[in-house]
Protein backbone atom coordinates (compact mmCIF):
# COMPACT_ATOMS: atom_id res chain seq x y z
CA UNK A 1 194.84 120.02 121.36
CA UNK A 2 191.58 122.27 121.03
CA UNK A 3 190.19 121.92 117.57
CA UNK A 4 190.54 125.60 116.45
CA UNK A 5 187.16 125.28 113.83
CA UNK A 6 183.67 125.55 114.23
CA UNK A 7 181.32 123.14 112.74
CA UNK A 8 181.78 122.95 108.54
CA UNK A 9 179.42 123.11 106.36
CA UNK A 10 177.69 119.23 105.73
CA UNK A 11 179.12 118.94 101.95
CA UNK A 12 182.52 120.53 101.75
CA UNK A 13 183.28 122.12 97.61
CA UNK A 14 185.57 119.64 97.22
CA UNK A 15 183.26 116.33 98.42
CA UNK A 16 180.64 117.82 96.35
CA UNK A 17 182.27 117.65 93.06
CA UNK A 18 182.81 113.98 94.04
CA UNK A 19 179.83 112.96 95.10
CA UNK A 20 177.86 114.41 92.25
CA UNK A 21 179.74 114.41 89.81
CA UNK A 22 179.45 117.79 88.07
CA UNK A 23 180.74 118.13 84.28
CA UNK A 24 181.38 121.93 84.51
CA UNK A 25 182.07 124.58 86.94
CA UNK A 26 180.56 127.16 84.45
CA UNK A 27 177.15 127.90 86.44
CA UNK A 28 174.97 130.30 84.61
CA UNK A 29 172.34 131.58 86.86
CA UNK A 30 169.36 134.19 85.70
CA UNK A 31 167.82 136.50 88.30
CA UNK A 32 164.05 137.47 87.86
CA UNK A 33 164.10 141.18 85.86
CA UNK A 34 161.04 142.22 88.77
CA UNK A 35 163.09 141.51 91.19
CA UNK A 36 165.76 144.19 89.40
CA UNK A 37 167.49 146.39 92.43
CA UNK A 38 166.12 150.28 92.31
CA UNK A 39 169.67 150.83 92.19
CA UNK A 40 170.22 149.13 88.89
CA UNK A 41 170.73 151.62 86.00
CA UNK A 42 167.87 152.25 84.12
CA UNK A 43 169.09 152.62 80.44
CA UNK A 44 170.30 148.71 80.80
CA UNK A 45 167.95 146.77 79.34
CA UNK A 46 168.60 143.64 81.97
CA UNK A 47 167.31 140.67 79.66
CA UNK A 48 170.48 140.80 78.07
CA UNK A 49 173.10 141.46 80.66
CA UNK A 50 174.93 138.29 81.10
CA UNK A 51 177.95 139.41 84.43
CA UNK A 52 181.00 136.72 83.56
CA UNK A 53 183.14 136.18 86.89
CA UNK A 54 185.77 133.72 86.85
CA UNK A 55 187.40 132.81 90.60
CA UNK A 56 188.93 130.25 92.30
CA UNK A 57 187.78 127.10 93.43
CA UNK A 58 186.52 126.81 96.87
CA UNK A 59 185.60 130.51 97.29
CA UNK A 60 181.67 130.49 97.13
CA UNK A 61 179.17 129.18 98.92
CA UNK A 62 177.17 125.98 97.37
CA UNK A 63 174.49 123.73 97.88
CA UNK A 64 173.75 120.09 97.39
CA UNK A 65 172.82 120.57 93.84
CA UNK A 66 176.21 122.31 93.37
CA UNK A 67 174.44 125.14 92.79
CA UNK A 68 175.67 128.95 94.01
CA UNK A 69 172.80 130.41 96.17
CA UNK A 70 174.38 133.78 97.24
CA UNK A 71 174.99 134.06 93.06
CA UNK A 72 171.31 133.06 92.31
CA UNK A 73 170.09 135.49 95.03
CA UNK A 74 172.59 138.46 93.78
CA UNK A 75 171.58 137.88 90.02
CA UNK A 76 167.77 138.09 91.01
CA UNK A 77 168.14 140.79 92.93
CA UNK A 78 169.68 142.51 90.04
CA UNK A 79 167.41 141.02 87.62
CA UNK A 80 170.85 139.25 85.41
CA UNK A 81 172.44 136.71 84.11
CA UNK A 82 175.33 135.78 85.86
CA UNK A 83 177.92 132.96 84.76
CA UNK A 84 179.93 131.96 87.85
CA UNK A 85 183.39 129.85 86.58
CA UNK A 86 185.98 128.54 89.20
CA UNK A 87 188.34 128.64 86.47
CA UNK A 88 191.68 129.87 88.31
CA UNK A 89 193.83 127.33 89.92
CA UNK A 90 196.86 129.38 89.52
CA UNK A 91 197.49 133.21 89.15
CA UNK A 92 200.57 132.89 86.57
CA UNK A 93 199.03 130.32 84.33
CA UNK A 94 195.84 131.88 84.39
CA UNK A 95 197.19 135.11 83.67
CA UNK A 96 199.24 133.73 81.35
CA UNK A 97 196.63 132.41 78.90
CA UNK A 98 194.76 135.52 78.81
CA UNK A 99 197.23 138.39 78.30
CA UNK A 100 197.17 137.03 74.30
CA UNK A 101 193.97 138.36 74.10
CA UNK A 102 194.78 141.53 76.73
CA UNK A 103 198.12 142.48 74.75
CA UNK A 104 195.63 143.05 71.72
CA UNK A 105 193.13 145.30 73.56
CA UNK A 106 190.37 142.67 72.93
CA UNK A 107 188.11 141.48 75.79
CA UNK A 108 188.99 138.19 77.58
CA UNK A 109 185.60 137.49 78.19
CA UNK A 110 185.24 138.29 81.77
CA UNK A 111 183.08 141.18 83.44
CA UNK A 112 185.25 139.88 86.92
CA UNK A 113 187.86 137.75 88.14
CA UNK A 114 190.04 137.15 91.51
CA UNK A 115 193.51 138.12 91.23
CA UNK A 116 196.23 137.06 94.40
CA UNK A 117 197.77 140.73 95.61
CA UNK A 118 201.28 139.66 95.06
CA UNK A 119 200.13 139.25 91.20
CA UNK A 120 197.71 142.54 90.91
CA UNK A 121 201.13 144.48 89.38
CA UNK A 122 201.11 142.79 85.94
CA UNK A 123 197.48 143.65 85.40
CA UNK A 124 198.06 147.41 86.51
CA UNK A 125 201.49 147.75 84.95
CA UNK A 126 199.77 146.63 81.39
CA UNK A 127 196.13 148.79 81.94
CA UNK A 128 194.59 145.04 81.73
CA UNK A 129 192.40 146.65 84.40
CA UNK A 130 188.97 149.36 84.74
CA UNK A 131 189.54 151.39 87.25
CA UNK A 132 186.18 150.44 89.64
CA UNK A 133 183.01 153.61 90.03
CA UNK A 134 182.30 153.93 93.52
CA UNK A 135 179.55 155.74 93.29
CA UNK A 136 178.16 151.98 92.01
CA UNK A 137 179.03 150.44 94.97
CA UNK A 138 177.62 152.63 98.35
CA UNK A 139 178.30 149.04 100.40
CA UNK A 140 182.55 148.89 99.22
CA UNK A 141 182.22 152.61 100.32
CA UNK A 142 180.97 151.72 103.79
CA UNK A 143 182.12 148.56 104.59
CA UNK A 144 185.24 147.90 103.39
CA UNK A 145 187.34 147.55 106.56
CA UNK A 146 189.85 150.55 106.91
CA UNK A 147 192.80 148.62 107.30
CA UNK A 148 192.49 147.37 103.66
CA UNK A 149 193.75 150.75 102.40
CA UNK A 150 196.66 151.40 101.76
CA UNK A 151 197.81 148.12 99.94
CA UNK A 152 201.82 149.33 97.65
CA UNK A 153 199.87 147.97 94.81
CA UNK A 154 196.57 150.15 94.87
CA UNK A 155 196.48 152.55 97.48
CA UNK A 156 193.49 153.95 97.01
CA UNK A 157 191.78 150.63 95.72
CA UNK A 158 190.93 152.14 92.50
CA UNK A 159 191.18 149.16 90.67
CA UNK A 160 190.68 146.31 93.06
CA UNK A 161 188.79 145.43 95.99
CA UNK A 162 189.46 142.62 98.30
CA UNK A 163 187.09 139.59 98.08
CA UNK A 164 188.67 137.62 100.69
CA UNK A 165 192.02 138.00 103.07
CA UNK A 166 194.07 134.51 104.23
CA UNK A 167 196.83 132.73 106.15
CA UNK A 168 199.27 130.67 104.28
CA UNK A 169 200.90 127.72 106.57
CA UNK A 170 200.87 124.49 106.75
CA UNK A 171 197.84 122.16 106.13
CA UNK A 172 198.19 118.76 107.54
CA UNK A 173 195.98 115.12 107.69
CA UNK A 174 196.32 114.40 111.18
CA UNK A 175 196.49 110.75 111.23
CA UNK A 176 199.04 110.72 108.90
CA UNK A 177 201.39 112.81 110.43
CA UNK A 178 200.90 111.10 113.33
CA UNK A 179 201.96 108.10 111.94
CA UNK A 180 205.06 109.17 110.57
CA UNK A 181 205.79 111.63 112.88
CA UNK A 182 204.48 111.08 115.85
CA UNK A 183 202.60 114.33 116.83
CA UNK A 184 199.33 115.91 116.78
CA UNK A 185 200.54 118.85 114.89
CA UNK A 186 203.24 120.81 112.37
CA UNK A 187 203.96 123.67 113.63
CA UNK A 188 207.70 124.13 111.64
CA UNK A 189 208.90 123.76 108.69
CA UNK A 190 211.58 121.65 110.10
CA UNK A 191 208.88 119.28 110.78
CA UNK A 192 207.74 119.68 107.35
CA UNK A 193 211.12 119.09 105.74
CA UNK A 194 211.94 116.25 108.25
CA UNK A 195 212.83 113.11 106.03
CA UNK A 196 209.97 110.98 107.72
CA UNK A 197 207.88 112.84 105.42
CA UNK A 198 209.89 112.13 102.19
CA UNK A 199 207.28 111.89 98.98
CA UNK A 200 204.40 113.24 101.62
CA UNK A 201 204.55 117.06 100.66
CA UNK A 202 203.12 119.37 98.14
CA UNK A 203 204.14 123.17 97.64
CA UNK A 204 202.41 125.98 96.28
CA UNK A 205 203.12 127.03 92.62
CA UNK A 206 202.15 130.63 94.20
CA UNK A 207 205.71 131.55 94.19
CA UNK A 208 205.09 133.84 96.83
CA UNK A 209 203.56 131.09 98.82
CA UNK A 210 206.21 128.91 98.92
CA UNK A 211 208.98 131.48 98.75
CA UNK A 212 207.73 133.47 101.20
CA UNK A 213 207.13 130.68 103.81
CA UNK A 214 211.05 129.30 103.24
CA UNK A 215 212.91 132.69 103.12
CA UNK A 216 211.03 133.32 106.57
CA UNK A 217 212.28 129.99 107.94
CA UNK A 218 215.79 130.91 106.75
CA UNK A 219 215.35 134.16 108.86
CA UNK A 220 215.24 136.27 106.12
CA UNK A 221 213.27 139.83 106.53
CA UNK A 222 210.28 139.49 104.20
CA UNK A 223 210.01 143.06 103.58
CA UNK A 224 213.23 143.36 102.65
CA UNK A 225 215.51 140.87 101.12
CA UNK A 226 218.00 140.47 98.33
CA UNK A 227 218.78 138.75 95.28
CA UNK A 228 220.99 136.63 97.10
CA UNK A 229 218.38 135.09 99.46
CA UNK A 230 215.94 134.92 97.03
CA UNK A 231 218.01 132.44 95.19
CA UNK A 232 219.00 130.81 98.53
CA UNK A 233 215.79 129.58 98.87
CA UNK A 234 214.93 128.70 95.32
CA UNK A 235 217.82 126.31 95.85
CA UNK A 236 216.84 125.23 98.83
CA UNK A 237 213.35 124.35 97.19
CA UNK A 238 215.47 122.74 94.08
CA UNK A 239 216.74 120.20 96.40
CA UNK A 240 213.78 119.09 98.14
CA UNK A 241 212.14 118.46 94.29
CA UNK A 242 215.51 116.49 93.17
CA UNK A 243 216.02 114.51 96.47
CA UNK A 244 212.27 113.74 96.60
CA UNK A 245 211.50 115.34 99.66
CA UNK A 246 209.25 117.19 98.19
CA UNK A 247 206.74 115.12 95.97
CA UNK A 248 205.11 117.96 93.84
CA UNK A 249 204.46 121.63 93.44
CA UNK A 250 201.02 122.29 92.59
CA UNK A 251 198.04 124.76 92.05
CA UNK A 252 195.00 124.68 94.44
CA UNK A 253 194.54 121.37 93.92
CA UNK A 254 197.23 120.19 96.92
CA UNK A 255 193.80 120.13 99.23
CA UNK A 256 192.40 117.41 96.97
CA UNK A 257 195.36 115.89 97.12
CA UNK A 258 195.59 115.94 101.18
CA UNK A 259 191.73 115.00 101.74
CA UNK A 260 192.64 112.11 99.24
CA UNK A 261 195.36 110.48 101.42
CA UNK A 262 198.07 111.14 98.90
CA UNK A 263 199.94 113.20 100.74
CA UNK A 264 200.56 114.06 104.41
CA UNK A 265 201.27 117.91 104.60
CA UNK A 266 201.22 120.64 102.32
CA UNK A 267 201.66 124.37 101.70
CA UNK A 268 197.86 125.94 102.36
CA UNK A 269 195.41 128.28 103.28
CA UNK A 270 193.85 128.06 106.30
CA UNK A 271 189.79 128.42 104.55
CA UNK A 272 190.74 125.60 102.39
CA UNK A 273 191.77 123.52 105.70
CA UNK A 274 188.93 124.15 106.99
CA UNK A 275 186.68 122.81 104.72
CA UNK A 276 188.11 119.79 104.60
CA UNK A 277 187.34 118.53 107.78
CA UNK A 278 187.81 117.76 111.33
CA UNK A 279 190.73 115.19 110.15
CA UNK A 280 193.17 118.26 108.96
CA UNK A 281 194.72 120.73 110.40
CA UNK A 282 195.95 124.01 109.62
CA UNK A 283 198.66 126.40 111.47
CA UNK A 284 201.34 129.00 110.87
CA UNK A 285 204.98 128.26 111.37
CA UNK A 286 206.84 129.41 114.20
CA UNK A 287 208.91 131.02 112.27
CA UNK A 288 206.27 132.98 110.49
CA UNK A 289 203.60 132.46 108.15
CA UNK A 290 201.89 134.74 105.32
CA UNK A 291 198.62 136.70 104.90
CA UNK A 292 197.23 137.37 100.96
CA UNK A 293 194.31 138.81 100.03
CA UNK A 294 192.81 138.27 96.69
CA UNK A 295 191.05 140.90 95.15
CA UNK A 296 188.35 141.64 92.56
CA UNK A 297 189.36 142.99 89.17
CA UNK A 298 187.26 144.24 86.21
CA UNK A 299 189.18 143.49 83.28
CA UNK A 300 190.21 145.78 80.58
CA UNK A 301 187.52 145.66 77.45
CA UNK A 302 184.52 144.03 79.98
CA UNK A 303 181.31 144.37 78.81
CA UNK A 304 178.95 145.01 81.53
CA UNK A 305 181.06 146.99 83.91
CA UNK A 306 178.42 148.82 86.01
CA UNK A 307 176.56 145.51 86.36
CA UNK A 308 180.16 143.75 87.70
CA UNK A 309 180.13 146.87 90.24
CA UNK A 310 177.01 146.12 91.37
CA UNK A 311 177.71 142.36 92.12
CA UNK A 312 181.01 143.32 93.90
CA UNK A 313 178.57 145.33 96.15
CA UNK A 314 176.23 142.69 96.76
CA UNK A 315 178.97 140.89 98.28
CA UNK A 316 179.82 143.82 100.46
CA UNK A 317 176.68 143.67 102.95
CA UNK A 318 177.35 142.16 105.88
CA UNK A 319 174.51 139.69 106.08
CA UNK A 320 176.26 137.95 102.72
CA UNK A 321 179.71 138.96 103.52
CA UNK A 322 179.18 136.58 106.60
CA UNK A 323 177.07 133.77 104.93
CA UNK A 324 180.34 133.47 102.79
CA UNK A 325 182.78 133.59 105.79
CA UNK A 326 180.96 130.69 107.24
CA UNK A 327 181.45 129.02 104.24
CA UNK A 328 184.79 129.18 102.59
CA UNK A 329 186.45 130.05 106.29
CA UNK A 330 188.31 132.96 105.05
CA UNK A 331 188.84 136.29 106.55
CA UNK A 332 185.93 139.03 106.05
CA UNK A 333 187.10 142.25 104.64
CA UNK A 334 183.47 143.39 105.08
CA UNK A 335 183.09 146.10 107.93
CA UNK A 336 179.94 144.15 110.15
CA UNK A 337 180.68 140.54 108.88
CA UNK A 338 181.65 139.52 111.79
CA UNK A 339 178.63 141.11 113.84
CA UNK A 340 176.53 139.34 111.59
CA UNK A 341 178.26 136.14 111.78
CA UNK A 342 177.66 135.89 115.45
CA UNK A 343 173.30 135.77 114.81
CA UNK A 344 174.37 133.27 112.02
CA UNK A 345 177.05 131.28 113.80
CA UNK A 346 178.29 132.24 116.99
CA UNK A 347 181.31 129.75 116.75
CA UNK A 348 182.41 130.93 113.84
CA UNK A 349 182.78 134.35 114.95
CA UNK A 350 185.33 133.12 116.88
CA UNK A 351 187.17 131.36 114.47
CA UNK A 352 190.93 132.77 115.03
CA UNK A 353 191.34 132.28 111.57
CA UNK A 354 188.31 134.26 109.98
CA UNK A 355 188.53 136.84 112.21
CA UNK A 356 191.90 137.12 113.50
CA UNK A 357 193.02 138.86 116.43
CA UNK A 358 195.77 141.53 115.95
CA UNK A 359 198.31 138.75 117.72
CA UNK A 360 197.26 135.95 114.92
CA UNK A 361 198.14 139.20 112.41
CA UNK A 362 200.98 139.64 113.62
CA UNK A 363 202.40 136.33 113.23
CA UNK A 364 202.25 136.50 109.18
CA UNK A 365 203.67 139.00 106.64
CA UNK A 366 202.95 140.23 102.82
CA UNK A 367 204.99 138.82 100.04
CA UNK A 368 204.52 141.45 97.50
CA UNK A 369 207.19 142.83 95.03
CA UNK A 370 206.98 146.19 93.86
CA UNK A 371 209.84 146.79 91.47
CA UNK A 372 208.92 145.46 88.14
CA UNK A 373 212.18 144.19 86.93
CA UNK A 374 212.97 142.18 89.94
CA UNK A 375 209.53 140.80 89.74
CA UNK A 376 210.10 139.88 86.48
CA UNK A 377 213.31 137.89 87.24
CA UNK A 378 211.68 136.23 90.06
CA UNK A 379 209.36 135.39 88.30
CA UNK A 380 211.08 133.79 85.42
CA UNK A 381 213.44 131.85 88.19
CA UNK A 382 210.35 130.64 89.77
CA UNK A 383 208.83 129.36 86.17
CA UNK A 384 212.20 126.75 86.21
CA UNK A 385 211.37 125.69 89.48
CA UNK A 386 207.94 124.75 87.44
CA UNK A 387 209.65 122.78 84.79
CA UNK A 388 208.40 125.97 82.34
């Protein structure tokens, strides 16, 4: 079988927080004030602007010093301070420990952060969210590809703007399966519930993740389903944990757990695959996978929203959309990233899986729920699941 990546990047995220070592993912990073943007607005006095963005792991570009150069180069370009975290492994527990703090109108700290679509409805429902100025970002304007519009949750993207877009499937270490099940590749889920690979699986504590990717196994219509089948397949999940089929469901950190041998397959995104290496694989099931994209978000009660605006723009010309893409191996939403990708890595921009075809989009579906209540309820069912 053809591998379906271009060349990675020499030291993966992952290998280089093992290799050196790093004590925090907290990287503040100052940007020259001369070099301050003509854009940037004037009355801020930019020695004390410090932009707080909080993401997930895995998501930026870094170097060998475990540095963030396309951060460095935005805050110098904007002449601030900018503290980049990867402190989000999971949407509900992240959420979770902050909406405290939200609930009593005080800020959480955090001029940005990267919230999963199927979880933007909390923050909106509550006003935990700013709604963004366009007229601070000209590149969003421009560049933010069409089809993004139009998302049941923000229709009009008033208060979030994609950062990156995703497949959810199945990631896989390719000896291993090989081993234990004698083929190259999982391209089922009845593959990755076959017995052979008892105590070799993680899940996704993304309920929609792992959810999603079982009800559309069970042949259940994604856009539409009922109580019923929801619970069907929380069962079905229930057993897996209780017979030991399945050996744990976890946060992002199921891609550690694959590069580390633990395990032989898990629930994953196809960037995160894809950083790991020639020895894993990635694909959708057969019976259909999911697509997500996570999306920036300025907090309610955020200190320097203009200057969180601005870096959100940054990211939105093509040049850096692309340097990212080659990076994390997630799709653009960035209008010219691709373009751009093809002076900076020709292979790459023909990665199926950074920038899919309208056949590879086709293959996936949204698991987003709308109505409040029932997302409530789910959501609660899903938290037992967790042991919570």
């Amino acid at each position: 079988m053809t591998d379906p990546w271009p060349p990675r990047p020499q030291l993966g995220r992952r290998r280089l927080l093992k290799n050196v070592a790093l004590t925090s993912l907290s990287l503040p990073i100052v940007g020259a004030v001369s070099a301050c943007s003509s854009s940037s607005p004037e009355s801020t006095n930019t020695n004390s602007v410090k932009v707080n963005w909080s993401n997930f792991t895995l998501y930026m570009p870094v170097d060998d010093q475990g540095g963030f150069p396309l951060v460095e180069s935005c805050a110098k370009d904007l002449g601030v301070e900018i503290s980049y975290t990867e402190d989000i492994d999971d949407n509900s527990a992240f959420f979770a420990k902050l909406k405290p703090v939200l609930d009593k109108g005080d800020s959480v700290g955090r001029d940005l952060i990267v919230v999963t679509d199927d979880f933007v409805m909390p923050w909106i429902r509550g006003g935990f969210v700013q709604e963004f100025d366009k007229s601070n970002m000209p590149n969003v304007s421009n560049n933010l590809i069409p089809s993004y519009l139009g998302a049941a949750y923000d229709p009009e993207r008033k208060f979030t703007i994609p950062w990156q877009s995703g497949f959810t499937g199945i990631g896989f270490n390719k000896q291993k399966i090989k081993e234990l099940l004698g083929v190259d590749t999982i391209t089922s889920l009845d593959q990755f519930f076959d017995p052979r690979l008892k105590g070799q699986i993680l899940m996704s504590s993304e309920m929609g993740d792992s959810i999603g990717l079982v009800m559309a196994w069970q042949g259940v219509n994604l856009d539409k389903f009922t109580d019923a089948e929801f619970s069907n397949a929380l069962s079905f999940i229930q057993k897996q944990i209780d017979s030991g089929q399945i050996q744990q469901i976890v946060g992002n950190e199921s891609a550690l757990s694959l590069e580390n041998g633990d395990v032989a397959a898990i629930v994953g995104y196809a960037g995160d695959l894809w950083q790991l290496g020639d020895e894993f694989g990635f694909e959708v099931p057969e019976s259909g996978g999911l697509v997500f994209a996570d999306n920036l978000l300025i907090p309610a009660g955020a200190e320097n929203k203009q200057w969180a605006e601005k870096v959100v723009d940054y990211f939105y010309e093509p040049n850096i959309a692309a340097e990212v893409a080659q990076y994390v191996g997630y799709v653009s939403p960035v209008v010219g990233a691709q373009e751009a990708a093809k002076q900076l890595d020709p292979e790459l921009a023909q990665n199926r899986w950074v920038f899919p075809s309208q056949e590879q989009f086709d293959l996936v579906k949204f698991f987003i729920i709308m109505d409040a209540t029932k997302d409530a309820l789910y959501r609660a069912e899903w938290q037992k699941i967790l042991g919570n």
